[in-house]
Protein backbone atom coordinates (compact mmCIF):
# COMPACT_ATOMS: atom_id res chain seq x y z
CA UNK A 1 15.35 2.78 -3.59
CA UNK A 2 14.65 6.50 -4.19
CA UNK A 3 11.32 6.48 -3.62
CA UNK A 4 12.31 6.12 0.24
CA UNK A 5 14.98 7.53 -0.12
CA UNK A 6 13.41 11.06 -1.21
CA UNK A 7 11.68 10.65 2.00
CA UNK A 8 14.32 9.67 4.51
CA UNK A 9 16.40 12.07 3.25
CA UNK A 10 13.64 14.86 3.70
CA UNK A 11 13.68 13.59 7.65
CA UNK A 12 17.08 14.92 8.16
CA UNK A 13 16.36 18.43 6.10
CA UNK A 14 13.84 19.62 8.07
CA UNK A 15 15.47 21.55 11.10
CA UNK A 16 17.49 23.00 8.61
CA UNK A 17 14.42 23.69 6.14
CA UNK A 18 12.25 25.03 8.84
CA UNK A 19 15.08 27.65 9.63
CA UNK A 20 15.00 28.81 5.72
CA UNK A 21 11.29 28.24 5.06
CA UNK A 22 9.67 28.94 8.22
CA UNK A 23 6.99 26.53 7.25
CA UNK A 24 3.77 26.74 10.08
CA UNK A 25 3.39 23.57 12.26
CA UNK A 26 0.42 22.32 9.45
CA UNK A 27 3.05 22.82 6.02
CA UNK A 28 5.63 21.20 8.02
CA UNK A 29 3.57 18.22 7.94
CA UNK A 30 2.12 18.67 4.49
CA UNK A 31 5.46 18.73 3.12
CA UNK A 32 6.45 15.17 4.75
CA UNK A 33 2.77 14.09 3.90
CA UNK A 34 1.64 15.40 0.44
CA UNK A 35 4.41 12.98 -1.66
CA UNK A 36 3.21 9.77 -0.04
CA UNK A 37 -0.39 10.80 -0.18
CA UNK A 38 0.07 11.25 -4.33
CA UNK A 39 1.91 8.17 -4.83
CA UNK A 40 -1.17 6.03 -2.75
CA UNK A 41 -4.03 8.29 -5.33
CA UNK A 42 -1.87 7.75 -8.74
CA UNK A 43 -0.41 4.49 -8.54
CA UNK A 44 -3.03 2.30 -9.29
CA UNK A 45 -4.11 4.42 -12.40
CA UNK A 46 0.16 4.27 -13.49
CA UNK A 47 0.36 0.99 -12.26
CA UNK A 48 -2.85 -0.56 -14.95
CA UNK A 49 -1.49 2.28 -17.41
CA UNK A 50 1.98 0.50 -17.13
CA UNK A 51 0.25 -3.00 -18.20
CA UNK A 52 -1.39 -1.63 -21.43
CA UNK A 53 1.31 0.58 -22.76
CA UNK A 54 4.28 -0.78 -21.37
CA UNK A 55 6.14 -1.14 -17.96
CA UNK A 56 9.69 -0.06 -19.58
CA UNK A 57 8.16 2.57 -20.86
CA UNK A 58 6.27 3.74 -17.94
CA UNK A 59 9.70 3.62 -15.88
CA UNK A 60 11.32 5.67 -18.40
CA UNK A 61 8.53 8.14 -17.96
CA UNK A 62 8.93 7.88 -14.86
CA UNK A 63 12.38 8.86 -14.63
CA UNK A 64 12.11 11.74 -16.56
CA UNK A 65 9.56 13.25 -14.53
CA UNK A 66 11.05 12.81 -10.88
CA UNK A 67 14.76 14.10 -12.14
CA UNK A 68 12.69 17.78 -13.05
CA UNK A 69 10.86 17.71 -10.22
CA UNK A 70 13.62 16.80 -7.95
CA UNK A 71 15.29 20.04 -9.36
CA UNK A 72 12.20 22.12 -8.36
CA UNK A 73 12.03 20.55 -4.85
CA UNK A 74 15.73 21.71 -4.65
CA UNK A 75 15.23 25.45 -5.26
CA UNK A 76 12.09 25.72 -4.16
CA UNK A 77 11.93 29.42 -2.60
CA UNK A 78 9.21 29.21 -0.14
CA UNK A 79 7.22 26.68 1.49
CA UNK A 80 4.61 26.47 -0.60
CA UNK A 81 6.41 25.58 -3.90
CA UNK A 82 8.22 23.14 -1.95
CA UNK A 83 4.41 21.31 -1.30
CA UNK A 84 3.69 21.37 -4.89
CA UNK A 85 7.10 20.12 -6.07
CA UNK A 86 6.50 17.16 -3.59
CA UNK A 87 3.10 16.60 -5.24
CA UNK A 88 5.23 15.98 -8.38
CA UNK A 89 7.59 13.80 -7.02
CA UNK A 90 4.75 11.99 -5.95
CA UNK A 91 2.89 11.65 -8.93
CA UNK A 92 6.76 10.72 -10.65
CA UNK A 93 7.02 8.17 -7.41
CA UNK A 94 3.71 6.24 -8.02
CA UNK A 95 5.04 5.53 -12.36
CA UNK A 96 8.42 4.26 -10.81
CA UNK A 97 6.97 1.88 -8.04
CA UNK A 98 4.34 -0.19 -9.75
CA UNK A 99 6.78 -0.33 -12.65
CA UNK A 100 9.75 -2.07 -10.94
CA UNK A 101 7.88 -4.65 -9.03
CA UNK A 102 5.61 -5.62 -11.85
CA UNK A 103 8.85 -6.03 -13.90
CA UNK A 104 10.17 -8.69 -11.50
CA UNK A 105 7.12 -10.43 -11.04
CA UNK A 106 7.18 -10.69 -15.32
CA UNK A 107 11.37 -11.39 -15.48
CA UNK A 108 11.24 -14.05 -12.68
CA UNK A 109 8.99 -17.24 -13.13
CA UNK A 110 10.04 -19.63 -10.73
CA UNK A 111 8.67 -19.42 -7.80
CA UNK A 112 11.10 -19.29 -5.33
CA UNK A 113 13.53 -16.88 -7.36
CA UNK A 114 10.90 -14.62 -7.78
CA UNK A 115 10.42 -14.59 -3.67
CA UNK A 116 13.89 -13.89 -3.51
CA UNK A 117 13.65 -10.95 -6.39
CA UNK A 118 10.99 -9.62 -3.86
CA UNK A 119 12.97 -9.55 -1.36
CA UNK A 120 16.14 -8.09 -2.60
CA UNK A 121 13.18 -5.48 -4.07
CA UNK A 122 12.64 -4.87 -0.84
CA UNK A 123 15.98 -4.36 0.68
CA UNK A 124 16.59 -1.96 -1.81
CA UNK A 125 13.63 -0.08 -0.41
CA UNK A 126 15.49 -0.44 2.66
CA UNK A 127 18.56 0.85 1.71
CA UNK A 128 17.19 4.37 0.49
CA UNK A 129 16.40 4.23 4.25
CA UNK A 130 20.11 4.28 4.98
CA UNK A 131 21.66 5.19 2.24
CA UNK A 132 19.53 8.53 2.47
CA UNK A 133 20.05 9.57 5.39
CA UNK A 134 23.97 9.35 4.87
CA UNK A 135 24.37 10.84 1.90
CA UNK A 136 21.78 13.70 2.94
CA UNK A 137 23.67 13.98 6.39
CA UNK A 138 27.02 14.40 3.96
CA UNK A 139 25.36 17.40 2.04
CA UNK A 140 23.69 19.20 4.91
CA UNK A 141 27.07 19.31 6.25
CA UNK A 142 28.47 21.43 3.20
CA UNK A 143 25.36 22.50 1.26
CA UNK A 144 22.01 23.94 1.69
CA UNK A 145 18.90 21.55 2.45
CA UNK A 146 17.63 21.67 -1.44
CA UNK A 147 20.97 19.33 -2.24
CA UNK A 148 19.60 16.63 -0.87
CA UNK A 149 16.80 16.74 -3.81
CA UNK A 150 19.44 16.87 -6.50
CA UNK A 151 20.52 12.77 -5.47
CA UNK A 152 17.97 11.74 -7.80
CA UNK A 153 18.38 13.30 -10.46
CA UNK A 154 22.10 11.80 -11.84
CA UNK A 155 20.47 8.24 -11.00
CA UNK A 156 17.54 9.36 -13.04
CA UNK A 157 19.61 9.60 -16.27
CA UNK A 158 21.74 6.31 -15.69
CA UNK A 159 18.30 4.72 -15.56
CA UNK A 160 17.20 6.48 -18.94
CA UNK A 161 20.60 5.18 -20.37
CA UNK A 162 20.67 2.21 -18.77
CA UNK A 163 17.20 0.99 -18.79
CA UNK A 164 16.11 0.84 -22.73
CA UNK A 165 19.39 -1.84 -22.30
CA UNK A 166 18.68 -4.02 -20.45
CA UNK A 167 15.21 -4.15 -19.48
CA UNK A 168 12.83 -5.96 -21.30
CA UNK A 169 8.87 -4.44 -22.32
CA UNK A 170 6.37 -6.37 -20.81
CA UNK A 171 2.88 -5.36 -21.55
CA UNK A 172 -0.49 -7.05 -21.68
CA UNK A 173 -1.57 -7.57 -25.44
CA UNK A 174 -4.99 -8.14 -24.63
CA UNK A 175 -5.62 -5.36 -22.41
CA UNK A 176 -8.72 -3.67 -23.04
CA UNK A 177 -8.67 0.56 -22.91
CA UNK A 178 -7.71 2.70 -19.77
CA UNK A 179 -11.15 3.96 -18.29
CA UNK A 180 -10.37 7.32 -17.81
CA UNK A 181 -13.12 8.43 -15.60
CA UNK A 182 -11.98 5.02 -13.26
CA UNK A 183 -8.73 6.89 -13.21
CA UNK A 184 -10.23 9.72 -12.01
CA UNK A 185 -12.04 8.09 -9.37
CA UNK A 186 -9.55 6.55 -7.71
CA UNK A 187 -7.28 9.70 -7.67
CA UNK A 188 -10.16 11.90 -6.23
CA UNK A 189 -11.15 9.19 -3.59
CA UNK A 190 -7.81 8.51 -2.45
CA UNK A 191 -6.94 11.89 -1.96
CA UNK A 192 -10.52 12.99 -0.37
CA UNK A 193 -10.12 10.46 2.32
CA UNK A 194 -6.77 11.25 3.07
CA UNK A 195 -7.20 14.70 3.27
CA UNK A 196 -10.20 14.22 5.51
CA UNK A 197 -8.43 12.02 7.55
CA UNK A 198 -5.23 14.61 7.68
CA UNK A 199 -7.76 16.92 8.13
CA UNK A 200 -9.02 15.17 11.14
CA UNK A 201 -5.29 14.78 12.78
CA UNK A 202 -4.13 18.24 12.24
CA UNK A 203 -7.46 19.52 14.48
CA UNK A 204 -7.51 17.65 16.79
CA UNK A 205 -3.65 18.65 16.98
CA UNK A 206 -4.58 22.26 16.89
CA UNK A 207 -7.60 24.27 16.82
CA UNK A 208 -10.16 21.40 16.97
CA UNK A 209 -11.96 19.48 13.74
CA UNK A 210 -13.78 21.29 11.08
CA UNK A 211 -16.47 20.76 9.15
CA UNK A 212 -14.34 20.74 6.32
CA UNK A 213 -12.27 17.23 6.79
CA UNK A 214 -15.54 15.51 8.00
CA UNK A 215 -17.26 16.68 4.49
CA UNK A 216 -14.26 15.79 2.23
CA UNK A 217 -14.04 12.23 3.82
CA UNK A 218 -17.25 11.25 3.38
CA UNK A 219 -17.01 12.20 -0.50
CA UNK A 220 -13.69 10.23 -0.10
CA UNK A 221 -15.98 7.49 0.54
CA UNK A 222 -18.76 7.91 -1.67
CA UNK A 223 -16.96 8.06 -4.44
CA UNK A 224 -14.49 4.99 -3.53
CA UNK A 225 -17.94 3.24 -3.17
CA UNK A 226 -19.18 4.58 -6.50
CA UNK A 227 -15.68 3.46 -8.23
CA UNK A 228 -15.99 -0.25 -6.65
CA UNK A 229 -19.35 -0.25 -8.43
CA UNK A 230 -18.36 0.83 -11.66
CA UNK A 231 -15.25 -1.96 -11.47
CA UNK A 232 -17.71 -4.65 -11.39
CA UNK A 233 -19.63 -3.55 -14.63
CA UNK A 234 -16.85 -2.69 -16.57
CA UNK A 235 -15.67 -5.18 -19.34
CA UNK A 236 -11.68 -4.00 -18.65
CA UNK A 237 -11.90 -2.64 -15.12
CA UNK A 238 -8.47 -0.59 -13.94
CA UNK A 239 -8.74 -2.64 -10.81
CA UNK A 240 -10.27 -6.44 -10.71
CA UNK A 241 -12.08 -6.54 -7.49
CA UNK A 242 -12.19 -10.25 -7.70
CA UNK A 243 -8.63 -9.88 -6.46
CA UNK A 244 -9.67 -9.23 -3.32
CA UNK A 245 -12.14 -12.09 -2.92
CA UNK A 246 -8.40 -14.06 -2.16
CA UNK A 247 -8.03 -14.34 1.24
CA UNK A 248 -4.06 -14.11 0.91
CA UNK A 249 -4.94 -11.06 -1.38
CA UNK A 250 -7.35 -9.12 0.66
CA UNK A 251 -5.10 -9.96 4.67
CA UNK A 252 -1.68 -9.39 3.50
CA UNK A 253 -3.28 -5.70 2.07
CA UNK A 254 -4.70 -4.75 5.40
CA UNK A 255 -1.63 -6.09 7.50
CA UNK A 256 0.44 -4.79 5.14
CA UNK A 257 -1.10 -1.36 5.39
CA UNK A 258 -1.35 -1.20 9.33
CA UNK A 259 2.18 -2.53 9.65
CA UNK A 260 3.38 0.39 7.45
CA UNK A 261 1.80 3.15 9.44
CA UNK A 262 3.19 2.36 12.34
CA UNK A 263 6.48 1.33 10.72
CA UNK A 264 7.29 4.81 8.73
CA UNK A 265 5.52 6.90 11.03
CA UNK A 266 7.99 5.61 13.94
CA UNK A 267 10.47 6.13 12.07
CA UNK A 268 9.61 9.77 11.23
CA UNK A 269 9.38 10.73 14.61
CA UNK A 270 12.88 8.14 15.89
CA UNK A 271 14.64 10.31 13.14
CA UNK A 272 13.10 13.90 15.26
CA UNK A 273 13.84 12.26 18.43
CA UNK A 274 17.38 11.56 17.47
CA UNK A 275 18.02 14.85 15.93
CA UNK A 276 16.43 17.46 18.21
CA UNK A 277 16.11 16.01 21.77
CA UNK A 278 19.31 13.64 21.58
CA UNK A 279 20.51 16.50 20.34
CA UNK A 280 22.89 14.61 17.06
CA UNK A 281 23.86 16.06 13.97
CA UNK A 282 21.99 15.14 10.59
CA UNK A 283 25.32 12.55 9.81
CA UNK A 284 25.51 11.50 12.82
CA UNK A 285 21.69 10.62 12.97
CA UNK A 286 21.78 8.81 9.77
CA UNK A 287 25.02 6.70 11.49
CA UNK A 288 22.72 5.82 14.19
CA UNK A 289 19.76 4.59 12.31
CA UNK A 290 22.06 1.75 10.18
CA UNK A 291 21.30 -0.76 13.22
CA UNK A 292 17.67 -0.62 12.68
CA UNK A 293 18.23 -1.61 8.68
CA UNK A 294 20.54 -4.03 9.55
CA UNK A 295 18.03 -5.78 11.38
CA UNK A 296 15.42 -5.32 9.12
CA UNK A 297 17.39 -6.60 5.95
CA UNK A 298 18.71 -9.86 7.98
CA UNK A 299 15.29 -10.77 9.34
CA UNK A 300 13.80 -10.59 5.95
CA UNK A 301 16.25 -12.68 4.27
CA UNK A 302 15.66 -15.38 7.27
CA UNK A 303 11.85 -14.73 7.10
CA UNK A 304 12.14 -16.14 3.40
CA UNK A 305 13.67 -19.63 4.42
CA UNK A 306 11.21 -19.71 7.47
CA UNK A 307 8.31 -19.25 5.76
CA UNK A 308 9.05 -22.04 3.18
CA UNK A 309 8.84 -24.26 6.50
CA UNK A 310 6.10 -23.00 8.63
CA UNK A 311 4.41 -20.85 6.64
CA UNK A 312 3.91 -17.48 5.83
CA UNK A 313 1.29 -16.94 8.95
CA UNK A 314 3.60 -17.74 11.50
CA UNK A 315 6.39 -15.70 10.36
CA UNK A 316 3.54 -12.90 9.89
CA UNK A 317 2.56 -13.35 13.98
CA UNK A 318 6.16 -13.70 14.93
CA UNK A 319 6.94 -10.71 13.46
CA UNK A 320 4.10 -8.65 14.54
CA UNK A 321 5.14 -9.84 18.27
CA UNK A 322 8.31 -8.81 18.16
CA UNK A 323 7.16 -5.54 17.01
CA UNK A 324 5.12 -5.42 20.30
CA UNK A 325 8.00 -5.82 21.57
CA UNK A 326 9.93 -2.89 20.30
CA UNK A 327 7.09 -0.66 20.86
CA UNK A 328 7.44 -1.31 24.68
CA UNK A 329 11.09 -0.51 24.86
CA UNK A 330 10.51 2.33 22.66
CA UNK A 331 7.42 3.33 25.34
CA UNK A 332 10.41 4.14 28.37
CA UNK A 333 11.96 6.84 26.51
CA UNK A 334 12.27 10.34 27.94
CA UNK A 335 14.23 13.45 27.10
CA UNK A 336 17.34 11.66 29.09
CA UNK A 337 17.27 8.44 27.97
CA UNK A 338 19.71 8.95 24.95
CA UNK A 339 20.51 7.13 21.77
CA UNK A 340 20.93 3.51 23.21
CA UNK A 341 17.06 2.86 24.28
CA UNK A 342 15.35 4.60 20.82
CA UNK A 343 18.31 2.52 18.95
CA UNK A 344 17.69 -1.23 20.39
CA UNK A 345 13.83 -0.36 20.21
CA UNK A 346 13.72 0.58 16.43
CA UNK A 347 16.12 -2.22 15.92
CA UNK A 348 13.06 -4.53 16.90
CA UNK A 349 10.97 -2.67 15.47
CA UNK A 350 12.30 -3.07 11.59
CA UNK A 351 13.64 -6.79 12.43
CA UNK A 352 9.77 -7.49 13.03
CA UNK A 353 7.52 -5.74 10.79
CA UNK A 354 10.18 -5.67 7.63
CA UNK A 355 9.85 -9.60 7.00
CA UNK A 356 5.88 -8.65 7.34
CA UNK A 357 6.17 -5.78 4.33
CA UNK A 358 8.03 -8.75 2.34
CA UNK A 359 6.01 -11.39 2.55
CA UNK A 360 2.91 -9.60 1.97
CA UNK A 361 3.88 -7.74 -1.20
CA UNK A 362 4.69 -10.87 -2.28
CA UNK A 363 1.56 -12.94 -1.86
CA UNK A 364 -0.13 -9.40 -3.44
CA UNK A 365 1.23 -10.16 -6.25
CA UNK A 366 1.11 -13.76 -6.72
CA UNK A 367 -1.99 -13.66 -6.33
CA UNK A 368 -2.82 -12.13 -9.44
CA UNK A 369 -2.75 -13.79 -12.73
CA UNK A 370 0.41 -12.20 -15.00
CA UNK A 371 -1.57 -10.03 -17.01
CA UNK A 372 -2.99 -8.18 -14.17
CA UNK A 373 0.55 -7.64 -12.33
CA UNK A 374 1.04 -4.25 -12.67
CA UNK A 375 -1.93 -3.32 -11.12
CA UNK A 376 -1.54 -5.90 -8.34
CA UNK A 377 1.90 -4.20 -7.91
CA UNK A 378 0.17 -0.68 -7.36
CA UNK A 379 -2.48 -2.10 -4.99
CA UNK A 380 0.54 -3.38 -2.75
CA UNK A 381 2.47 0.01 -3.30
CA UNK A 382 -0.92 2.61 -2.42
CA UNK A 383 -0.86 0.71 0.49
CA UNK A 384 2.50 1.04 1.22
CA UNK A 385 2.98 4.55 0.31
CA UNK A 386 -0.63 5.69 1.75
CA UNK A 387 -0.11 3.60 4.84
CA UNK A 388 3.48 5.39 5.27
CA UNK A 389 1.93 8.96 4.75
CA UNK A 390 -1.07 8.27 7.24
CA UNK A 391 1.27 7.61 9.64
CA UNK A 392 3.36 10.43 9.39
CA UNK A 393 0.55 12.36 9.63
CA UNK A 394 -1.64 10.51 11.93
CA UNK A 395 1.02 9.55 14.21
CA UNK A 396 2.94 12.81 13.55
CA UNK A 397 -0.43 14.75 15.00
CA UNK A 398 -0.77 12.53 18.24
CA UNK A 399 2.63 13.70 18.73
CA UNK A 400 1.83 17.45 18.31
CA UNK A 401 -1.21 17.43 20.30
CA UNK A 402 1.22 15.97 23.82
CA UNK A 403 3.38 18.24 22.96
CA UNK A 404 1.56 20.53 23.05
CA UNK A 405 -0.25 19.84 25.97
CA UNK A 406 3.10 19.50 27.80
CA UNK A 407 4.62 22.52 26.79
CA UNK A 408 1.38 24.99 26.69
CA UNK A 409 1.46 25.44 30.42
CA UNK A 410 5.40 25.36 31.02
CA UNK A 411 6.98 27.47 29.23
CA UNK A 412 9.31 29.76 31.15
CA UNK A 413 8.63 32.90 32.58
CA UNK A 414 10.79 34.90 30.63
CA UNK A 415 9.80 33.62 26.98
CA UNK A 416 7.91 36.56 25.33
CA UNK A 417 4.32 36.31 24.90
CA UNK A 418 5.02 37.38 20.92
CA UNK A 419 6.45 34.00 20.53
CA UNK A 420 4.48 31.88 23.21
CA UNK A 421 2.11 30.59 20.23
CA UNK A 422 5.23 29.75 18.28
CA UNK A 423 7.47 27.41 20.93
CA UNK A 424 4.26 25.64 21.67
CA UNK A 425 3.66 25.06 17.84
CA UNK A 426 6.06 22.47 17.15
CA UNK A 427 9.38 21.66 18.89
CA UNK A 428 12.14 23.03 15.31
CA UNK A 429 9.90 26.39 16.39
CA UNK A 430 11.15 26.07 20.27
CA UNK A 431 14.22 25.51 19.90
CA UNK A 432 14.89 28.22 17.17
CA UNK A 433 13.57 30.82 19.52
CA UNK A 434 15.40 29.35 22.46
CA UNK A 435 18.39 30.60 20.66
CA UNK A 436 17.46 33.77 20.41
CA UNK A 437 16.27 34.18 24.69
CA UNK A 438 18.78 34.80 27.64
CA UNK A 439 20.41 31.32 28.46
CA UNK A 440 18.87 30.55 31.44
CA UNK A 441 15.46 31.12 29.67
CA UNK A 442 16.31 29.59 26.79
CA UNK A 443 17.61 26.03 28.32
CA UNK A 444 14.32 25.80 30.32
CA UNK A 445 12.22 25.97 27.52
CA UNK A 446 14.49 23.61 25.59
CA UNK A 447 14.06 21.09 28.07
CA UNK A 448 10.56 21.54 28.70
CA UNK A 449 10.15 21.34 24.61
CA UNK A 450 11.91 18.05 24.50
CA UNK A 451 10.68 16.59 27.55
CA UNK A 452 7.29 16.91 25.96
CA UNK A 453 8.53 15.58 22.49
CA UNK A 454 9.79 13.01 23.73
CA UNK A 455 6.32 11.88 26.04
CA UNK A 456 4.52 12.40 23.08
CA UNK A 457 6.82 9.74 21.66
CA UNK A 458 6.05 7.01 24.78
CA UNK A 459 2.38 7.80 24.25
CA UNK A 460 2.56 6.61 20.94
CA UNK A 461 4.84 3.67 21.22
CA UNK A 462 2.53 2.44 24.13
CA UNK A 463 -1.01 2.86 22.09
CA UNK A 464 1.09 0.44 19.17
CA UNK A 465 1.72 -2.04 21.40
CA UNK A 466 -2.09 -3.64 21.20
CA UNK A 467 -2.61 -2.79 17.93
CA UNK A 468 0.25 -5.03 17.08
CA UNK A 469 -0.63 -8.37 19.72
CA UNK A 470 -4.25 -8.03 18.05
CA UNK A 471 -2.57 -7.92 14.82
CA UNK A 472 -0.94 -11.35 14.95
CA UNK A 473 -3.32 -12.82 16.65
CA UNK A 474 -5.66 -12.15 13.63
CA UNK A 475 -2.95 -12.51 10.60
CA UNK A 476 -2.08 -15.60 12.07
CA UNK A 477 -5.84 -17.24 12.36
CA UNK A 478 -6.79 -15.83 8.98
CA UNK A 479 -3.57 -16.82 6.73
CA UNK A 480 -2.99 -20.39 8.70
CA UNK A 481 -4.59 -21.50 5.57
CA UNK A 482 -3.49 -19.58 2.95
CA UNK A 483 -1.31 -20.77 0.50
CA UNK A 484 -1.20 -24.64 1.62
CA UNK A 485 -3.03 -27.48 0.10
CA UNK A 486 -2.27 -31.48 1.50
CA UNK A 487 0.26 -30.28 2.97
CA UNK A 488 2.58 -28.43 0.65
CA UNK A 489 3.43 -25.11 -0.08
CA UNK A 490 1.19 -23.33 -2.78
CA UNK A 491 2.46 -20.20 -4.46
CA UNK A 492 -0.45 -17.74 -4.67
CA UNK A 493 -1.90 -18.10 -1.86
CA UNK A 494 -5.34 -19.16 -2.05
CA UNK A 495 -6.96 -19.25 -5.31
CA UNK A 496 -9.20 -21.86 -4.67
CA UNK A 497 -10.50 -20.49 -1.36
CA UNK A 498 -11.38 -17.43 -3.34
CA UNK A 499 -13.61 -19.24 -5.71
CA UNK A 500 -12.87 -16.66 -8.72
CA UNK A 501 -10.24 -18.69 -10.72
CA UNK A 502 -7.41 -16.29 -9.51
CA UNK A 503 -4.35 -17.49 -11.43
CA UNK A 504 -1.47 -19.12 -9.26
CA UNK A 505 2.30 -18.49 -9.68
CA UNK A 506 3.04 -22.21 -10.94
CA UNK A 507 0.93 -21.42 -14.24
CA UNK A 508 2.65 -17.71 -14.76
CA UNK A 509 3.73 -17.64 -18.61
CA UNK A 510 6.74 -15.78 -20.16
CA UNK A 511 5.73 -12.21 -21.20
């Protein structure tokens, strides 16, 4: 719940932030992007490290590290410290993720329960949607933007009370060494593609691409290549790659990751719609964006029954479509179409591709035997969190570069040329200087700036929209399969199709 919720609550903060900070267009988005981006290149390494020394004790860690740097994130003095403080959050982020779900997979054996566990896992994840943004939008209305850090950290030591309680240790007994240079791999390819890729979205938002991203994502590469390699020899691998020779494994992880880029990066730029072209308060905001998490919690719930029935394909291509869906409403919006058209599509938007996050975090991890749960856990949680990051900034650039291109040659007249280059950097930068120009001036450029915002915004919505048909066309043909053998229903989706002995849910043992 507050690994979201650190996010969603950052949504709100930044007008506010960018007024104290004065954070360029590219730290703007490295301060939204650099959390997620740690969380995808640590978790796997915390997730395996929480199966050989304990996933209790890797919470606890856990804990203890987010509530300090929650404190720096809050009085962070400049926008810089605030990037490195989110770095630590991040790295805090990917011990607490891993650890949770791999708990529940150990505490609940049956399968069914432990498909409901998953879910209510995952509503929680919603909830630090909503519950974020409403307690944030509370303390931005009486305290400085750094509060809304400071959430964590009284939750942080009921969980160090609480936890040693009433949580049992689940570890693997058998688990060979942690291969430290694996560890190493992973972190430095994760991160090298992601920059490259960042790298990649911020020039083509700005200046143009560099030599720089291109270089760093092809080392990205080569050295994710060089760390599959070196899984396959070792004795005690930190990831098992025949986990992804299960077809339930290896589909839910790529729909699972496209569905979250599109998911969280929407909802990034919904929250900046809401905010600074509707023109609503931070509380207010956060009101408006309970209908989407409404939907999303009741559609997963019902996804869980119809699943059981028609299986988890169908509910996956369902989902996606209604997505498409969503995406087209969302596509009409302009700077005038106010709160009811960005509302009903983000509403479809969550009540589709929510049930499609459940399901396939689920059928990640039953498809690993018990032993190997943690790190199944933190395969399904990089590619939430990295999926979620990418699309900030992927999505977040796209925006940029129409806006941009809308704004660059209408800008008004009277706006100074000293702060031309800044209105047409981002749109917190516009409409800070449009306070500070006659009115006449400054309304023009305000509604040139969110005109533009918001086209950016349609762009977007209607590039998703084929991305997601395609998407449940092909979930749907590859998972019809999955999971269901002469005719019933078999938890794990898959193990015999993947010829490698993958343990199903039915055998799981007590830890």
């Amino acid at each position: 719940m507050l690994v979201i919720m650190d996010m969603s609550v950052l949504h709100l903060a930044l007008p506010t932030l960018s007024r104290d900070l004065e954070p360029s267009g590219a730290e703007l988005l490295w301060i939204t992007d650099v959390y997620g981006f740690v969380i995808a290149g640590a978790m796997i390494t915390m997730g395996t490290l929480g199966d050989r020394i304990g996933r209790r004790r890797m919470l606890l860690i856990g804990a203890v590290a987010f509530g300090l740097a929650s404190v720096l994130a809050a009085y962070a003095p400049t926008a810089e410290t605030l990037i490195v403080a989110r770095a630590l959050l991040g790295l805090a982020g990917a011990v607490l993720g891993p650890s949770t779900l791999s708990l529940i997979s150990a505490m609940f054996h049956d399968a069914r329960q432990r498909g409901f566990a998953i879910t209510v896992w995952m509503t929680s994840f919603m909830l630090g949607g909503a519950v974020g943004p409403l307690v944030g939008g509370v303390l931005l209305e009486a305290f400085w933007w750094g509060s809304v850090f400071l959430v964590a950290v009284p939750i942080m030591v009921f969980l160090l009370v609480a936890g040693p309680m009433v949580l049992p240790e689940v570890r693997n007994p058998d688990a060979g060494r942690l291969d430290l240079t694996s560890a190493a791999m992973s972190l430095a390819a994760i991160l090298l593609i992601v920059f490259g890729v960042k790298g990649f979205a911020d020039g083509f938002a700005g200046e143009g691409v560099a030599w720089l991203p291109l270089l760093t994502l092809l080392l990205g590469l080569v050295i994710g290549a060089l760390f599959v390699v070196r899984q396959r020899r070792l004795t005690d691998p930190l990831l098992d790659m025949k986990l992804f020779a299960n077809r339930g494994f290896s589909v839910s992880l790529g729909t699972l990751t496209l569905t979250v880029v599109f998911m969280l990066g929407s909802q990034f730029l919904i929250a900046q719609y809401i905010q600074m072209v509707v023109g609503m308060e931070p509380l207010e905001s956060a009101v408006w964006s309970l209908p989407m998490v409404v939907s999303g919690t009741l559609a997963m719930f019902v996804a869980q029954g119809v699943a059981a029935q028609v299986g988890k394909a169908y509910v996956f291509g369902a989902g996606l479509s209604v997505a498409a869906v969503g995406f087209t409403v969302l596509a009409q919006v302009d700077s005038g179409s106010g709160i009811g058209t960005v509302v009903t599509a983000a509403s479809l938007l969550f009540a589709g591709l929510m049930p499609v996050s459940s399901l396939g975090i689920g059928m990640i991890v039953d498809a690993a035997p018990p032993e190997q749960a943690g790190s199944a856990a933190a395969v399904g949680e990089t590619t939430q969190e990295l999926g979620g990051a990418l699309g900030i900034a992927v999505l977040g650039s796209v925006l940029n570069v129409a806006y941009r291109s809308g704004v660059a040659g209408s800008v008004p007249d009277g706006v100074p040329a000293s702060v031309r280059e800044t209105v047409t950097d981002n749109l917190p930068a516009a409409l800070e200087a449009a306070g500070r120009l006659p009115a006449e001036t400054g309304s023009q450029l305000v509604a040139t700036a969110r005109e533009s915002f918001a086209q950016g915004l349609a762009w977007i919505a209607m590039g998703a929209v084929p991305v997601m048909l395609a998407l449940a066309v092909t979930a749907t043909l590859l998972l019809r399969n999955v999971g269901r053998s002469g005719g019933g229903v078999v938890e794990g989706g898959g193990a015999d199709e993947a010829g490698e002995g993958v343990a199903s849910t039915a055998g799981r043992a007590a830890p």
